[in-house]
C-alpha atoms as a PDB file:
ATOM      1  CA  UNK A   1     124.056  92.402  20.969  1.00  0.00           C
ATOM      2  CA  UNK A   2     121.281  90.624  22.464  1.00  0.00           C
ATOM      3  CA  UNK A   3     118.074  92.391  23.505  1.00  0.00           C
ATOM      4  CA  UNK A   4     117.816  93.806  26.994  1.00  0.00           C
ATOM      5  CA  UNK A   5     114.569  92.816  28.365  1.00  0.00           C
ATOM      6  CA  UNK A   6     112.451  95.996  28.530  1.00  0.00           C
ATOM      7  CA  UNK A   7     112.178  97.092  31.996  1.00  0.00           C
ATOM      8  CA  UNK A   8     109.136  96.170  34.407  1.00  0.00           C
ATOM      9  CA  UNK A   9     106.190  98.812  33.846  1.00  0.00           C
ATOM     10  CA  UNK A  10     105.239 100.421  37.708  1.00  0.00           C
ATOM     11  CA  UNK A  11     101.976 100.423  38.492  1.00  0.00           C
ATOM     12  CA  UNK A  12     100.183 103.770  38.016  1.00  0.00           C
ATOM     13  CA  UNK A  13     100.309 106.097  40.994  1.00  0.00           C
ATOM     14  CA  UNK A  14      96.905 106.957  42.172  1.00  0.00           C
ATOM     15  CA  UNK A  15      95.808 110.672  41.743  1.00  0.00           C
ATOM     16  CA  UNK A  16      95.076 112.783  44.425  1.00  0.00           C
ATOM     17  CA  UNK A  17      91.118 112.504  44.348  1.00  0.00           C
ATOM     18  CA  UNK A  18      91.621 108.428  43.819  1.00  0.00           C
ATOM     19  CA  UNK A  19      94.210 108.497  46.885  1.00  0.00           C
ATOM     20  CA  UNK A  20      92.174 110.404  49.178  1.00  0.00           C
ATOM     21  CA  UNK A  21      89.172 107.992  48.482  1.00  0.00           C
ATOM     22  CA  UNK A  22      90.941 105.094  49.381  1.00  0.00           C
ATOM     23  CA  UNK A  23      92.388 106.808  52.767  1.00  0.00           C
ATOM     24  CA  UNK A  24      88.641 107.843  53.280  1.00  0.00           C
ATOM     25  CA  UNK A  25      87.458 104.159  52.850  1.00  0.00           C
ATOM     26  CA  UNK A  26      90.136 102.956  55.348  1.00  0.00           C
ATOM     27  CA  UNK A  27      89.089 105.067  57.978  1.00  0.00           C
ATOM     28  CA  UNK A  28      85.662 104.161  57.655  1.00  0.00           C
ATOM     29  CA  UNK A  29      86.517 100.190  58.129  1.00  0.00           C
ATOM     30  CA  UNK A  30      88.641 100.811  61.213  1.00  0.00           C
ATOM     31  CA  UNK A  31      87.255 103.362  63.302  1.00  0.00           C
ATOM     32  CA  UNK A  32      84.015 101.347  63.844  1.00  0.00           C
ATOM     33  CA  UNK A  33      85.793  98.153  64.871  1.00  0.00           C
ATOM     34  CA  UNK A  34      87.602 100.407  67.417  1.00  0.00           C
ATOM     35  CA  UNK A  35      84.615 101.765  68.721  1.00  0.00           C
ATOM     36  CA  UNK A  36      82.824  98.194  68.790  1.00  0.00           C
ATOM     37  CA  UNK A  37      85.604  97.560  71.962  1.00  0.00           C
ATOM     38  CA  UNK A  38      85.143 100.714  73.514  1.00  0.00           C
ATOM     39  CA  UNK A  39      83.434 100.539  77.402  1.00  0.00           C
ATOM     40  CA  UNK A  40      80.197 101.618  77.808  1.00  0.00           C
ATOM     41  CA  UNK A  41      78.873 103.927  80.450  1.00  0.00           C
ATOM     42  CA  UNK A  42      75.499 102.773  82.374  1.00  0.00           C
ATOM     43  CA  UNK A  43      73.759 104.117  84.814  1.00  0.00           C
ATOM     44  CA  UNK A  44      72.754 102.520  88.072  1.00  0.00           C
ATOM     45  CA  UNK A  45      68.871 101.734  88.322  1.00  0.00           C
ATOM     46  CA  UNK A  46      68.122 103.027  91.571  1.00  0.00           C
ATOM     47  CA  UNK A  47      64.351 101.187  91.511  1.00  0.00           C
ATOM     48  CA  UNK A  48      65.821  97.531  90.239  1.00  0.00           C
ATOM     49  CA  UNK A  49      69.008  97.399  92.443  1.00  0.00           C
ATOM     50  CA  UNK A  50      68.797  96.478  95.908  1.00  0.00           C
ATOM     51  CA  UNK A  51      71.572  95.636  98.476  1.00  0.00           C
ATOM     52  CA  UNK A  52      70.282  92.966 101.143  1.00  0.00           C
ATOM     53  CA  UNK A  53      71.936  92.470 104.735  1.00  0.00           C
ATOM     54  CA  UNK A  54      72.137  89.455 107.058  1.00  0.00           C
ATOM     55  CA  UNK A  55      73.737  89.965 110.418  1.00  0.00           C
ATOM     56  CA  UNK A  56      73.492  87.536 113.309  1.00  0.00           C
ATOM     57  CA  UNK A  57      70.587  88.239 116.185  1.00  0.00           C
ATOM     58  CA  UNK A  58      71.875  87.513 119.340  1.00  0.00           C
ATOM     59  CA  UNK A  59      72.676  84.073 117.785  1.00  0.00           C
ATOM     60  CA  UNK A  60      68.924  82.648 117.915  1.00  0.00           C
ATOM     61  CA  UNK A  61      68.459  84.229 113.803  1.00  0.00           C
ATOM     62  CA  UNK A  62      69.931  85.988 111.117  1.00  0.00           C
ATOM     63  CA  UNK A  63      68.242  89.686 111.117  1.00  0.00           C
ATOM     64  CA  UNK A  64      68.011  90.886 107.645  1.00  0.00           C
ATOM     65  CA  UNK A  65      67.458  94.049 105.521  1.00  0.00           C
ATOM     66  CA  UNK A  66      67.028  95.580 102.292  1.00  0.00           C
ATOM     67  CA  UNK A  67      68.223  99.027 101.064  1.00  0.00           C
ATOM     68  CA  UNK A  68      67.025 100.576  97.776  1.00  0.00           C
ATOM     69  CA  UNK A  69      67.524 103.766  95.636  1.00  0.00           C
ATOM     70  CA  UNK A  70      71.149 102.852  94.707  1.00  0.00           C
ATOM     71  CA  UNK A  71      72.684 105.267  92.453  1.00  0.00           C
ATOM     72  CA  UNK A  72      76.194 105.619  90.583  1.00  0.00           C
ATOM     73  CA  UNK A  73      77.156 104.597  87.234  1.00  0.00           C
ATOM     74  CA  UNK A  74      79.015 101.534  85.574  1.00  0.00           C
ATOM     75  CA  UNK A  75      81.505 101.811  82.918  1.00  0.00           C
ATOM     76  CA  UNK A  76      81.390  98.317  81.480  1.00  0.00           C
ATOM     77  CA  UNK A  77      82.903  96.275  78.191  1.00  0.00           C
ATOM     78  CA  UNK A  78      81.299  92.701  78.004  1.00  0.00           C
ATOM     79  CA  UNK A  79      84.323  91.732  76.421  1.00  0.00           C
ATOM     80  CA  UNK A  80      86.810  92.886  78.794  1.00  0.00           C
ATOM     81  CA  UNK A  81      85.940  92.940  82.726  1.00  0.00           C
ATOM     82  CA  UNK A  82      88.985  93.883  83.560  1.00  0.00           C
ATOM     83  CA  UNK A  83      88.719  97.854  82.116  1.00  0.00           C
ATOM     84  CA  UNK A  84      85.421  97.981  83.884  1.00  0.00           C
ATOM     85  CA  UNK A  85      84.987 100.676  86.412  1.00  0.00           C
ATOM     86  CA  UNK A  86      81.861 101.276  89.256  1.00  0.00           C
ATOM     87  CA  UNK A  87      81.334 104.268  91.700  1.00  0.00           C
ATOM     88  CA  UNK A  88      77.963 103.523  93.527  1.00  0.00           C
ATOM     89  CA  UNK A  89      76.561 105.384  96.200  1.00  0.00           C
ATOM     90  CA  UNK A  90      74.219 103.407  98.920  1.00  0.00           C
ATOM     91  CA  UNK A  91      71.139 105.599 100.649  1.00  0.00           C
ATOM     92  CA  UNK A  92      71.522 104.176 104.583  1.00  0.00           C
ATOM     93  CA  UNK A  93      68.581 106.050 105.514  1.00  0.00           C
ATOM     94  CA  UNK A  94      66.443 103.780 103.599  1.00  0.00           C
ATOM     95  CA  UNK A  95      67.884 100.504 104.641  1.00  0.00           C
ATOM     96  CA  UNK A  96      64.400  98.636 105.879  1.00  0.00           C
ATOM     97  CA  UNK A  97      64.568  95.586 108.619  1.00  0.00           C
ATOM     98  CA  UNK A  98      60.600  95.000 108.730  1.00  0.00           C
ATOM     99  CA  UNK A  99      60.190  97.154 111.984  1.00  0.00           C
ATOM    100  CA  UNK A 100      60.128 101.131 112.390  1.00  0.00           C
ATOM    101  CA  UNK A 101      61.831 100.516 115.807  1.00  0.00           C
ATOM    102  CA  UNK A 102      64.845  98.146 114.730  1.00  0.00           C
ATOM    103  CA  UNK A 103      65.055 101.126 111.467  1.00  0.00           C
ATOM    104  CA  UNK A 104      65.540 103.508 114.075  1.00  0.00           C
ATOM    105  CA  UNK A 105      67.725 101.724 116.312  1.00  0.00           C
ATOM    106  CA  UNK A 106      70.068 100.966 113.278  1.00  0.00           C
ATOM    107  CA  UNK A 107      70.224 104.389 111.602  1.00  0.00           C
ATOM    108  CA  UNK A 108      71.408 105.881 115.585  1.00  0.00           C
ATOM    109  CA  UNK A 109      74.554 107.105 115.840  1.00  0.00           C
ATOM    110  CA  UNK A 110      76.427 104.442 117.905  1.00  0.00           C
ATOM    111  CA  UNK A 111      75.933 102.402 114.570  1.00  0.00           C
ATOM    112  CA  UNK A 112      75.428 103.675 111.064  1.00  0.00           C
ATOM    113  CA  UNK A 113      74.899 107.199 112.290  1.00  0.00           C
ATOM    114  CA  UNK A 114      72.799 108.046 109.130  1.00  0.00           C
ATOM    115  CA  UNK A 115      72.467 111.512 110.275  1.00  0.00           C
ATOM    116  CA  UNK A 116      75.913 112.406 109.084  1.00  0.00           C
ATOM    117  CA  UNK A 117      76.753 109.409 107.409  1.00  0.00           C
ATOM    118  CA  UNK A 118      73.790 108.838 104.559  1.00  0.00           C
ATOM    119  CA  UNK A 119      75.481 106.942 102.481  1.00  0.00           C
ATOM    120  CA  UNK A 120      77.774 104.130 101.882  1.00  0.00           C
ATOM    121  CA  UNK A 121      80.153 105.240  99.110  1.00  0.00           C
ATOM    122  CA  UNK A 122      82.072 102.221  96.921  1.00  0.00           C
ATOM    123  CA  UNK A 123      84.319 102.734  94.283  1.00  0.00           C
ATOM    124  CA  UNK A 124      86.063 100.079  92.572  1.00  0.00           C
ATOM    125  CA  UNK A 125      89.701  99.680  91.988  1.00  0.00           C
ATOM    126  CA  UNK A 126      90.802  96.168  90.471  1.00  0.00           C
ATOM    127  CA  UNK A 127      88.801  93.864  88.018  1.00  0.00           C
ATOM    128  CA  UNK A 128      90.131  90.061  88.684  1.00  0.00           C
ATOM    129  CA  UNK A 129      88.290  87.996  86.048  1.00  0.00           C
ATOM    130  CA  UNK A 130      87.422  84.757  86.271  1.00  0.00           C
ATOM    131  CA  UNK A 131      85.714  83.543  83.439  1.00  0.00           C
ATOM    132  CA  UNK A 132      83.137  84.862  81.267  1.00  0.00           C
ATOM    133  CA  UNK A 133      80.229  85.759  83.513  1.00  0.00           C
ATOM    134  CA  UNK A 134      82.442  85.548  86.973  1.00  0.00           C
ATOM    135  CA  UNK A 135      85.155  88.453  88.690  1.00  0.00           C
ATOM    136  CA  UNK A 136      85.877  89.686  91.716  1.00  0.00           C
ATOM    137  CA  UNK A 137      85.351  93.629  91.995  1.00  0.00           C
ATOM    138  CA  UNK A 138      87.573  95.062  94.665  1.00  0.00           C
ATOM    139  CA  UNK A 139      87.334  98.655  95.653  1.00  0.00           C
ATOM    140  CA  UNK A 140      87.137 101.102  98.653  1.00  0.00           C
ATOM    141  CA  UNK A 141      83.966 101.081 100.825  1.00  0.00           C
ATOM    142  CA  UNK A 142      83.321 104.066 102.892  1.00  0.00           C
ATOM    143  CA  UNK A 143      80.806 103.325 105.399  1.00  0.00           C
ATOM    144  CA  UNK A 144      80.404 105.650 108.564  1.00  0.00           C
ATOM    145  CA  UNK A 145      82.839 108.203 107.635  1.00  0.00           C
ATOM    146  CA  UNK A 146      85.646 105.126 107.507  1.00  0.00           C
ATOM    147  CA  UNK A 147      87.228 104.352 104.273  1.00  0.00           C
ATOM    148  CA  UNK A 148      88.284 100.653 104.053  1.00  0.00           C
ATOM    149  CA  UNK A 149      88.721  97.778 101.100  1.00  0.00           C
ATOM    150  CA  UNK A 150      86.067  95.753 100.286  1.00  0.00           C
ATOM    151  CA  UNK A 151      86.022  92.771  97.556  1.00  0.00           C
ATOM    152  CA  UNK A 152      82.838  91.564  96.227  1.00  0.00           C
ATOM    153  CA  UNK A 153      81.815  88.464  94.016  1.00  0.00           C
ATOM    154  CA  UNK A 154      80.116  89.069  90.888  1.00  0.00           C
ATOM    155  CA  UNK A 155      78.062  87.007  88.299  1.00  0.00           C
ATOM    156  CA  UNK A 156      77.007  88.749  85.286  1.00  0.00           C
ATOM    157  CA  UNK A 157      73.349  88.025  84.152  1.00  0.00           C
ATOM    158  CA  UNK A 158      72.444  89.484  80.512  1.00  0.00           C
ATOM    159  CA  UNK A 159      73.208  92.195  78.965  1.00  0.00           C
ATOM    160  CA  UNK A 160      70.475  93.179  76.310  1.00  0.00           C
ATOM    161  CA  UNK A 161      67.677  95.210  75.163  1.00  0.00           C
ATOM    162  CA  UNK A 162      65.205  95.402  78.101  1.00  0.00           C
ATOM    163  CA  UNK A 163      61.537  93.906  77.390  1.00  0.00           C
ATOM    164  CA  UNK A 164      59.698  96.966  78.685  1.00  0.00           C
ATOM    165  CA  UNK A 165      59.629 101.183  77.804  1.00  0.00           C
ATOM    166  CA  UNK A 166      62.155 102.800  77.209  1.00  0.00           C
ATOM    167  CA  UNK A 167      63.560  99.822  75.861  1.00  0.00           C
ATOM    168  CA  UNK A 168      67.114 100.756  76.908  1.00  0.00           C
ATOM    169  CA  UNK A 169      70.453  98.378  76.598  1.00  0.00           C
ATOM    170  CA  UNK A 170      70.661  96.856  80.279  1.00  0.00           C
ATOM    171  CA  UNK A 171      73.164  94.991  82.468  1.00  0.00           C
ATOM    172  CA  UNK A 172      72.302  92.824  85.437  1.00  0.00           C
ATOM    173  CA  UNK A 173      74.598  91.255  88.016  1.00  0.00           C
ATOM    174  CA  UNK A 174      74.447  89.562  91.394  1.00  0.00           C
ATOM    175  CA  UNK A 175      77.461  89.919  93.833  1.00  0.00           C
ATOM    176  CA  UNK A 176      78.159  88.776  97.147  1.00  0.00           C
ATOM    177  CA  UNK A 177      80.695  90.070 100.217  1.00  0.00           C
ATOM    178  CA  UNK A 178      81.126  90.436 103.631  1.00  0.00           C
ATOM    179  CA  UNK A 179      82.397  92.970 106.012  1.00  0.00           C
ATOM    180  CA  UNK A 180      83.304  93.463 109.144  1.00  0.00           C
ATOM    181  CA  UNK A 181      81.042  96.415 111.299  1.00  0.00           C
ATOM    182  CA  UNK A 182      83.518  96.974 114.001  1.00  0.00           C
ATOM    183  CA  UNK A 183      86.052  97.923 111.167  1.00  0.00           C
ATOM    184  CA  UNK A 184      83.863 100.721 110.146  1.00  0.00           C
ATOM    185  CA  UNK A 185      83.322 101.962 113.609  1.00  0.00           C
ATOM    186  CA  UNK A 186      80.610 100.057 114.730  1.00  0.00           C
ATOM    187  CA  UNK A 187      80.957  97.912 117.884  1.00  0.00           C
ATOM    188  CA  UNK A 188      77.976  98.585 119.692  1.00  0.00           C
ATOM    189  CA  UNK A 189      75.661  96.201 121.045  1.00  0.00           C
ATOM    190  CA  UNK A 190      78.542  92.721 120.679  1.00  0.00           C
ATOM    191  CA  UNK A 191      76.186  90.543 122.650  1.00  0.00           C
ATOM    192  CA  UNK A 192      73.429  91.438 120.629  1.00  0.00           C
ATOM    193  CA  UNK A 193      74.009  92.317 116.657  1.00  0.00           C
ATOM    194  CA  UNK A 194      77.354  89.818 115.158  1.00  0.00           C
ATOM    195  CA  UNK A 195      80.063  91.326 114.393  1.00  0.00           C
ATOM    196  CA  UNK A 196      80.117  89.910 110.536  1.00  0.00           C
ATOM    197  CA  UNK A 197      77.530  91.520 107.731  1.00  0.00           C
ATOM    198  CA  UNK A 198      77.191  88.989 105.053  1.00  0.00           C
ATOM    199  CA  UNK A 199      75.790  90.746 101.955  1.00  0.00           C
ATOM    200  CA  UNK A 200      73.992  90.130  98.538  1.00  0.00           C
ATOM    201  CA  UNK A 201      73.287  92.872  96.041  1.00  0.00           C
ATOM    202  CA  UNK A 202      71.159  92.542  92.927  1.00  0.00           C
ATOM    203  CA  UNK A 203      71.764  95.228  90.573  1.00  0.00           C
ATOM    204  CA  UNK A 204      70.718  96.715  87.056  1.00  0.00           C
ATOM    205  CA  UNK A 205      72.330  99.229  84.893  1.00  0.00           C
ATOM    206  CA  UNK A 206      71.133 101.190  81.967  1.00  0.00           C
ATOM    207  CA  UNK A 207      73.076 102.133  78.648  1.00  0.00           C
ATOM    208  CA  UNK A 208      73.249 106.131  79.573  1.00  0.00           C
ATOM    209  CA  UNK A 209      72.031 108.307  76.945  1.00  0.00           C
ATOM    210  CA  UNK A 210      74.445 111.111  77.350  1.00  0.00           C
ATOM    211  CA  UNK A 211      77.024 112.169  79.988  1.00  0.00           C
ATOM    212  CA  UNK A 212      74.444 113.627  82.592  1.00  0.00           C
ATOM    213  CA  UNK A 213      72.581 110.578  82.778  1.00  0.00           C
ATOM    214  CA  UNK A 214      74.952 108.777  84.207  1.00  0.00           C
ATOM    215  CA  UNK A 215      75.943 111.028  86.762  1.00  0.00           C
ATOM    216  CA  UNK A 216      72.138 112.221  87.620  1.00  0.00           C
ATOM    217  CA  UNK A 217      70.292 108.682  87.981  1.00  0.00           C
ATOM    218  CA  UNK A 218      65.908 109.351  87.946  1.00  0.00           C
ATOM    219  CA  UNK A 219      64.831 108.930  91.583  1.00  0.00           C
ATOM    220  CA  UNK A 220      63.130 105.562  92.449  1.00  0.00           C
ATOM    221  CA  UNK A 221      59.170 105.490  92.106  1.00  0.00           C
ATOM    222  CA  UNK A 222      58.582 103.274  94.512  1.00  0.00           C
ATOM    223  CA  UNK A 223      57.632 104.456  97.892  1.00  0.00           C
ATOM    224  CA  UNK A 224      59.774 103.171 100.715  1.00  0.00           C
ATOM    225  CA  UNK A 225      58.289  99.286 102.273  1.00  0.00           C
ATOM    226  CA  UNK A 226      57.964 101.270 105.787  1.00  0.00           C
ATOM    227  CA  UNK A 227      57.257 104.716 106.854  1.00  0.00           C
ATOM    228  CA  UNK A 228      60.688 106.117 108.081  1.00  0.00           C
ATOM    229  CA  UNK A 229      60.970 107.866 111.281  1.00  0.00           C
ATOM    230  CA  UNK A 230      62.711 111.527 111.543  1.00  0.00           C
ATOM    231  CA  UNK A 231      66.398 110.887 111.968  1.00  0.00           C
ATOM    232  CA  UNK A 232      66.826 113.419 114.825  1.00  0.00           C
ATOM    233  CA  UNK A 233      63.984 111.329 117.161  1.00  0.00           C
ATOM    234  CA  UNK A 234      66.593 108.200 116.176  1.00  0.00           C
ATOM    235  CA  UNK A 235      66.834 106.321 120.039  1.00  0.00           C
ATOM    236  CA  UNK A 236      70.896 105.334 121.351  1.00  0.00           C
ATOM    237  CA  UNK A 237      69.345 101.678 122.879  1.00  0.00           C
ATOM    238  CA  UNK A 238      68.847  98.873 120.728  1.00  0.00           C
ATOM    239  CA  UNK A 239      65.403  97.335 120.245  1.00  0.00           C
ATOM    240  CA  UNK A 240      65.555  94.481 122.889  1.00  0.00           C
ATOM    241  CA  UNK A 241      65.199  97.393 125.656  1.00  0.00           C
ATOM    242  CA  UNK A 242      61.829  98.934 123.927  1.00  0.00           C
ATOM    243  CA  UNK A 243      58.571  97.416 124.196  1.00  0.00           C
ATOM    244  CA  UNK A 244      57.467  94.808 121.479  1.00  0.00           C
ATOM    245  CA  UNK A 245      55.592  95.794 118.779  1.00  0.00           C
ATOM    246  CA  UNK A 246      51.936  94.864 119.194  1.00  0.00           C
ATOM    247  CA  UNK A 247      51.069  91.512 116.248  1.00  0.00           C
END
């Protein structure tokens, strides 16, 4: 009878210690590639973000102001816009126009009535990318005690190790939107402030070192650009019917 041919040898089975090594090895390869995709959580810079206003004066000029102190945090994956997430929170009581008068007159109550309205709350809720460095953040805007949606245009700047002490990982971004004031309650004064609020907002956020950083941002150190007024001596009239400041 002719010789069977002897039967193909299986390869050894590894031994427990060998098997466990390998599983150990495996682990070590993926679970950093997973985390190398995983959002980040920064925290607004309250001293390098500022949101600017332009609104139309009585049609002659645009008036404009600044508001700074922004705090919130950013949960962001350079990679992937789409899973990022932002909850902000703007301080109205700072917003500056160049004049104590016009401050006043803004921050009464028959327009942002800062008093019990001191901030403008936005939290996002759709990421619409549209290329690398461009999307469209929409979210809710409460301004005024009014909750409504609010889209905003968005570049992204750099995202790197910042130049200066403490040398933290930073993001920067521009964005641009408009609102409507009479949607959030504020129709005083037609003939004399525009109805339409055209805004730009330059913003940095820091790499947060642990959960509370994120959620406790440090409180800007620079001092407001005009001595605020108490908001309780805040007039009802808007600043055409007060005398003009002396040059």
């Amino acid at each position: 009878m002719p010789d069977r041919p002897a039967p193909a040898r299986k390869p050894p089975a590894l031994r427990p210690p060998y098997r466990a090594a390998w599983l150990v090895l495996a682990a070590l390869c993926v679970v950093p590639a997973a985390q190398a995709f995983e959002p980040e959580t920064y925290a607004i810079d309250p001293v390098h973000t500022r949101v600017l206003l332009a609104i139309d004066h009585a049609g002659f000029s645009k008036a404009m102001g600044t508001v700074s102190g922004s705090t919130g945090t950013l949960v962001f994956d350079r990679d992937d816009w789409a899973s990022a997430r932002l909850d902000v929170r703007v301080p109205l009581e700072r917003l500056d126009l160049g004049d104590a008068k016009w401050n006043d007159a803004v921050r009464a109550t028959n327009l942002l009535d800062t008093k019990r309205h001191p901030d403008a709350h936005f939290v996002s809720t759709k990421i619409e990318p549209a290329d690398a460095d461009h999307a469209k953040v929409c979210g809710d805007l409460t301004l005024r005690g009014v909750t409504k949606p609010l889209c905003m245009d968005v570049t992204f700047n750099a995202l790197k190790r910042h130049p200066l002490p403490p040398f933290r990982r930073t993001a920067g971004f521009s964005a641009t939107a408009t609102l409507s004031r009479s949607a959030f309650g504020m129709s005083a004064w037609p003939s004399v402030i525009g109805d339409q609020v055209e805004l730009r907002i330059e913003a940095e956020a820091e790499r947060a070192r642990n959960g509370t950083d994120a959620q406790q941002a440090p409180e800007p150190t620079e001092p407001p650009s005009s001595p605020e007024t108490p908001v309780g001596s805040q007039p009802e009239t808007p600043p055409e019917t007060q005398p003009e400041p002396t040059p």
